[in-house]
Protein backbone atom coordinates (compact mmCIF):
# COMPACT_ATOMS: atom_id res chain seq x y z
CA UNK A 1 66.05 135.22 12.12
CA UNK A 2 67.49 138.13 13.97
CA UNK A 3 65.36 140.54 12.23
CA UNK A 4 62.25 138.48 12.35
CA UNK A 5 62.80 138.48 16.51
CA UNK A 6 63.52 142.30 16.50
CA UNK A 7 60.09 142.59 14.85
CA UNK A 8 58.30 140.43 16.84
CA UNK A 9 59.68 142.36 20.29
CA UNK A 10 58.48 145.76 18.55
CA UNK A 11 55.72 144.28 18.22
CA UNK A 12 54.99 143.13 21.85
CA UNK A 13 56.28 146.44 22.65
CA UNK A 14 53.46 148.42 20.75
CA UNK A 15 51.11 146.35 22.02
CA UNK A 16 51.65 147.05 25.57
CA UNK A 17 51.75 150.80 24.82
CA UNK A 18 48.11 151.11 24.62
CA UNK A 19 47.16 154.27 22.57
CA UNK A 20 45.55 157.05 24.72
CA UNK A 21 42.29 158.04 23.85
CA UNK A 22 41.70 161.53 22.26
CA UNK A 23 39.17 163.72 23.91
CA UNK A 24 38.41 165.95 21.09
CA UNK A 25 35.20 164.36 20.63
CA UNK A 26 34.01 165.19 24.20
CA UNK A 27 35.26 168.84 23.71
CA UNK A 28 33.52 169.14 20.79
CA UNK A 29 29.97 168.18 23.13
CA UNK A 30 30.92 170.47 25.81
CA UNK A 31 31.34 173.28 23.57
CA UNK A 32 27.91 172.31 22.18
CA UNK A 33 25.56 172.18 24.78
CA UNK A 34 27.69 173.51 28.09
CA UNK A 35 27.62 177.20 28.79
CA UNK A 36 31.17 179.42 30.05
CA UNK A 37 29.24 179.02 33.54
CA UNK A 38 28.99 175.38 33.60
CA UNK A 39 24.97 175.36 33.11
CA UNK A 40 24.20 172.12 30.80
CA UNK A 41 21.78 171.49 28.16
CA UNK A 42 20.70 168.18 28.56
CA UNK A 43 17.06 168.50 26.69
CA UNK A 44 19.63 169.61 23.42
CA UNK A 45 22.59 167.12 24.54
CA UNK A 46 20.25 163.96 24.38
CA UNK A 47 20.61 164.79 20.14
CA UNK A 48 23.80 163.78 20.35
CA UNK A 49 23.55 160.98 22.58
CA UNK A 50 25.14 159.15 19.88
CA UNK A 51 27.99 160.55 19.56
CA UNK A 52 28.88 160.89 23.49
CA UNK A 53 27.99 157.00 23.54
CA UNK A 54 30.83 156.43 21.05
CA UNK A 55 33.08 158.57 23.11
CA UNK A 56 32.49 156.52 26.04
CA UNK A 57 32.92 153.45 24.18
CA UNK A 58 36.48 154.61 23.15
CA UNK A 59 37.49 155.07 26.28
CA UNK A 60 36.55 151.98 27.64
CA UNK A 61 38.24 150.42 24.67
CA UNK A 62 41.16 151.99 25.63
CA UNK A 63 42.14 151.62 29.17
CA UNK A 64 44.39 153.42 30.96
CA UNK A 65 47.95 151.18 31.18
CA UNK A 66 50.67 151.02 33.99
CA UNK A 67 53.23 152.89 32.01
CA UNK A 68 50.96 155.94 31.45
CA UNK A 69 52.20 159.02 33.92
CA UNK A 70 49.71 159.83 36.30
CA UNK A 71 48.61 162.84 34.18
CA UNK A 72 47.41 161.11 31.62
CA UNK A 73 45.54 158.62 34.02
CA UNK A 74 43.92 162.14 36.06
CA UNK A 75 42.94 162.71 32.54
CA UNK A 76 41.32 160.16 31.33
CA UNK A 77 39.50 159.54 34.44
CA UNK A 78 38.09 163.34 35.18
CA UNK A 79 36.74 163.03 31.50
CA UNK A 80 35.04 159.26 31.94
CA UNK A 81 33.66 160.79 35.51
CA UNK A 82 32.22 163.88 33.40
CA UNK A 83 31.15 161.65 30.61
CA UNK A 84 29.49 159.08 32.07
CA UNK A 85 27.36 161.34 34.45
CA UNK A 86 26.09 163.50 31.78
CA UNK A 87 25.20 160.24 29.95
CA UNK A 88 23.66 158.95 33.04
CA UNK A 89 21.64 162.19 33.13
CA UNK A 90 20.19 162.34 29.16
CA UNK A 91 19.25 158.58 29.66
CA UNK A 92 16.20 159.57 32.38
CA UNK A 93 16.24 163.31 31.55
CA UNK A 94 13.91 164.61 31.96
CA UNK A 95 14.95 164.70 35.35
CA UNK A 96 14.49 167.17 38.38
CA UNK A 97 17.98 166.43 40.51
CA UNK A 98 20.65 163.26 39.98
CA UNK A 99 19.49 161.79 43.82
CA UNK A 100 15.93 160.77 42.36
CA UNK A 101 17.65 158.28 40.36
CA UNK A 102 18.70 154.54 42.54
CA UNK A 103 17.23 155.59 45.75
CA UNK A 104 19.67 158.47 46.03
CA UNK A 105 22.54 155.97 45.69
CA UNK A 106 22.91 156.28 42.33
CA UNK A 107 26.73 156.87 42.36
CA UNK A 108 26.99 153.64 44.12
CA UNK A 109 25.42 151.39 40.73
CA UNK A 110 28.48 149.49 39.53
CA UNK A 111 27.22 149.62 35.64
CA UNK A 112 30.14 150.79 34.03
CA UNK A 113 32.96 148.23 32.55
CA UNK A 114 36.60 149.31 32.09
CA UNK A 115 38.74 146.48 31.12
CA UNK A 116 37.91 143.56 33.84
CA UNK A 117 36.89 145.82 36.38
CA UNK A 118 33.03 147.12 36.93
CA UNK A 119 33.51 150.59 38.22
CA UNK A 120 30.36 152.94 40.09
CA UNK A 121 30.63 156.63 40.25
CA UNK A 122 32.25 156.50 43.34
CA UNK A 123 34.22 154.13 42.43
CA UNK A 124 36.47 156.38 40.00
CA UNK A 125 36.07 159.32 42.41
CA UNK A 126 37.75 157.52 45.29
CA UNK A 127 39.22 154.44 44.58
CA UNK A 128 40.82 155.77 41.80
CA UNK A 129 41.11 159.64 41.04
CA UNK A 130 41.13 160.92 44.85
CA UNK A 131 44.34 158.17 45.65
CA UNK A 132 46.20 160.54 43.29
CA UNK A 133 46.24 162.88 46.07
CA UNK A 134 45.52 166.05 43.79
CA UNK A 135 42.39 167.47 46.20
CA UNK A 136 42.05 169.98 42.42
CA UNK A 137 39.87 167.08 41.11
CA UNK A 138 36.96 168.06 43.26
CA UNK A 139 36.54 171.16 40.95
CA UNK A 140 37.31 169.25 37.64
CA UNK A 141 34.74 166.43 37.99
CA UNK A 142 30.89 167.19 37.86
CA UNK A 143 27.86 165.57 39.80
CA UNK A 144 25.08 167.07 37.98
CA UNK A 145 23.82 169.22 40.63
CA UNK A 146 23.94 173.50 40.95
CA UNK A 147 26.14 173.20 44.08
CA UNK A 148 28.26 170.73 42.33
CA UNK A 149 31.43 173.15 40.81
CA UNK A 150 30.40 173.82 37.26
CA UNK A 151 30.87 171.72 34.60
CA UNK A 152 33.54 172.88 32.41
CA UNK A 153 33.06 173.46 28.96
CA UNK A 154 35.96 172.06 27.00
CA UNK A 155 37.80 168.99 27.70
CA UNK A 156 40.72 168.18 29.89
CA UNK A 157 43.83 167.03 27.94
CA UNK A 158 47.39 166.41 29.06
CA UNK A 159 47.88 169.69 27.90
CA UNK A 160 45.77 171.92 29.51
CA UNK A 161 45.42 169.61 32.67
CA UNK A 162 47.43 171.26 35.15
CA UNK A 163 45.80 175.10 34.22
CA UNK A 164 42.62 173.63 34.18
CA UNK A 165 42.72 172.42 37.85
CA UNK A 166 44.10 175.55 38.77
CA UNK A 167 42.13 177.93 37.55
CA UNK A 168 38.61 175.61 38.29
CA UNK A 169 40.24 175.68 42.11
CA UNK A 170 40.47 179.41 42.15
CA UNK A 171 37.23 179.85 40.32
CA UNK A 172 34.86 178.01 42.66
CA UNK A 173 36.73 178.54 45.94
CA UNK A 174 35.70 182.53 44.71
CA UNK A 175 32.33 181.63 43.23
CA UNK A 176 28.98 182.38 45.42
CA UNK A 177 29.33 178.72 46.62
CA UNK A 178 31.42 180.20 49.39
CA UNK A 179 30.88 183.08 51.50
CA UNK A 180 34.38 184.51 52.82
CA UNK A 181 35.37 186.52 55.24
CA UNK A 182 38.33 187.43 57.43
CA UNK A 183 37.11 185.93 60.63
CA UNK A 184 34.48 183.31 59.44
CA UNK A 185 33.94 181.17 55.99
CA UNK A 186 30.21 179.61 55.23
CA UNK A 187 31.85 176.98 52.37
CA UNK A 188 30.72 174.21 50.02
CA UNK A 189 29.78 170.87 52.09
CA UNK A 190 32.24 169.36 49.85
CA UNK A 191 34.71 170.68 51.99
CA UNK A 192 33.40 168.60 54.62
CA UNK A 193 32.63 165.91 52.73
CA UNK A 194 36.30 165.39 51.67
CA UNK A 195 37.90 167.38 54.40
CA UNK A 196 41.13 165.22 54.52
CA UNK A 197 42.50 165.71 51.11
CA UNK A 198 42.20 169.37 51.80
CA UNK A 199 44.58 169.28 54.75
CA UNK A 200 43.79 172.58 56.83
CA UNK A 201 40.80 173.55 55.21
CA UNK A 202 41.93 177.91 55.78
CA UNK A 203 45.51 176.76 54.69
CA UNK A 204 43.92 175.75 51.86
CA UNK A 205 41.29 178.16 51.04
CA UNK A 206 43.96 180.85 51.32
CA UNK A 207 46.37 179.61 48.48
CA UNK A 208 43.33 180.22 45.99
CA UNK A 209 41.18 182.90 47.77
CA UNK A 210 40.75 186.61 46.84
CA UNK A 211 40.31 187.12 50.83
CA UNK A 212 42.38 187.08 53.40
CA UNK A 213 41.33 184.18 56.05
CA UNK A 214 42.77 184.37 59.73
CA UNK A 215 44.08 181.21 61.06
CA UNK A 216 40.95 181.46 63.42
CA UNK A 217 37.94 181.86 61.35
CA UNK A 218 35.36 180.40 62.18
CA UNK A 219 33.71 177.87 59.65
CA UNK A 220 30.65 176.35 58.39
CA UNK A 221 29.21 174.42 55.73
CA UNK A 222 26.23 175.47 53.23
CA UNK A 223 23.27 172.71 52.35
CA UNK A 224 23.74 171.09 49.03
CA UNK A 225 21.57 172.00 46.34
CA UNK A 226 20.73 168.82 44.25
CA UNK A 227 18.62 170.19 41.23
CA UNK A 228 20.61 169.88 37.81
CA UNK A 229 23.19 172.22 37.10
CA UNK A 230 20.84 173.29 33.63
C-alpha cells in the first residue's frame, strides 16, 4: 500500500511538471529561410508551412506552468511571438506590409489559444512578456516590418537566452535604425512607443551604444517603416 501511494504522488508530481517544449524545430526554420541580417523568406517559408504549424501546435500543447523560472517562460513566449507572426504572414503572403491585414489592428485579433486563455499579438507582448520587466525583449521579438529589429535567425533557448538579448540590444541600438550622436539621437519610435520600460531613454542607450550620449542630447523619433522585413 505504501508503495502503491508513493507511486501514485510521483505520479501527480510528473504531471504537474509539464515538459517544456523544444525549439529545435523552429531553429531549424530560421536557419532555413532567415538571413544573418534578419531579412525573411516568406515566398520559400510558406513550403514549410507544415512543419512551423506543428511547431506551433507543440507549444500550445505545452503551456508554460507556474513552477517554470521566468527564463524559460521569456522563452517560450519570444519564440510563440516570432512564430506565430511569421505564420500569420505566409497565411496572406503575398503581402506588401503586416498593417494591411485587420484594418491595421491586426495584433489586436485574439485567434490564438494557449491553454484556456485566447491570446492576440499584443496580448503576449504586454500582458505577458513586457510584465517581466526585461525592456531586451523589444529586440528579441519580431513584427514583420523593416523597422521592426531583425528577426533573428536561430532560436532562443534557455541556453542562449540571456546572450541573445544582449547582443540583439547592442546590435540594433548600433544598427542604422538609430542615428547617434553626442548632443542629439534620431531613434527607433519604439523607443517612444515603450518609453517606460526603458527608464531614461540616454541612460539606456548608453549601456549598449558605441557613442558617447550627453545627459542633454537632444532626441527624436524616426517614422516606422511597415513593409516586410524580406
Amino acid at each position: 500500500m505504501k508503495q502503491f501511494c508513493l507511486l501514485f504522488l510521483f505520479g501527480l508530481m510528473n504531471l504537474s511538471l509539464q515538459a517544456q517544449p523544444s525549439h529545435e524545430a523552429f531553429d531549424i526554420l530560421l536557419k532555413k529561410h532567415v538571413s544573418s541580417d534578419g531579412k525573411v523568406n516568406y515566398k520559400n517559408f510558406k513550403t514549410d508551412k507544415t512543419a512551423l504549424e506543428n511547431y506551433i501546435k507543440t507549444l500550445i500543447a505545452n503551456v508554460p506552468q507556474e513552477n517554470w523560472s521566468k527564463n524559460d517562460k521569456m522563452t517560450y513566449w519570444i519564440n510563440a511571438y516570432n512564430a506565430l507572426t511569421i505564420n500569420l504572414i505566409i497565411q496572406n503572403y503575398p503581402l506588401s506590409k503586416i498593417t494591411d491585414l485587420d484594418g491595421g489592428k491586426t495584433w489586436d485579433v485574439k485567434r490564438y489559444t494557449f491553454g484556456n486563455k485566447k491570446l492576440s499579438l499584443n496580448d503576449i507582448e504586454n500582458t505577458i512578456l513586457r510584465p517581466m520587466s526585461d525592456a531586451r525583449i523589444h529586440f528579441a521579438i519580431n513584427c514583420a516590418a523593416k523597422s521592426c529589429p531583425p528577426l533573428h535567425n536561430q532560436a532562443f533557448t534557455i541556453n542562449n537566452l540571456n546572450n541573445l538579448l544582449d547582443s540583439r540590444t547592442k546590435s540594433f541600438i548600433n544598427s542604422e535604425a538609430n542615428t547617434l550622436k553626442t548632443n542629439e539621437i534620431k531613434v527607433s519610435k519604439i523607443f517612444d512607443w515603450y518609453g517606460k520600460d526603458f527608464g531614461d531613454l540616454i541612460t539606456y542607450f548608453n549601456k549598449y551604444s558605441k557613442v558617447k550620449i550627453g545627459k542633454t542630447a537632444k532626441i527624436s523619433f524616426q517614422e516606422y517603416d511597415w513593409r516586410l522585413n524580406e
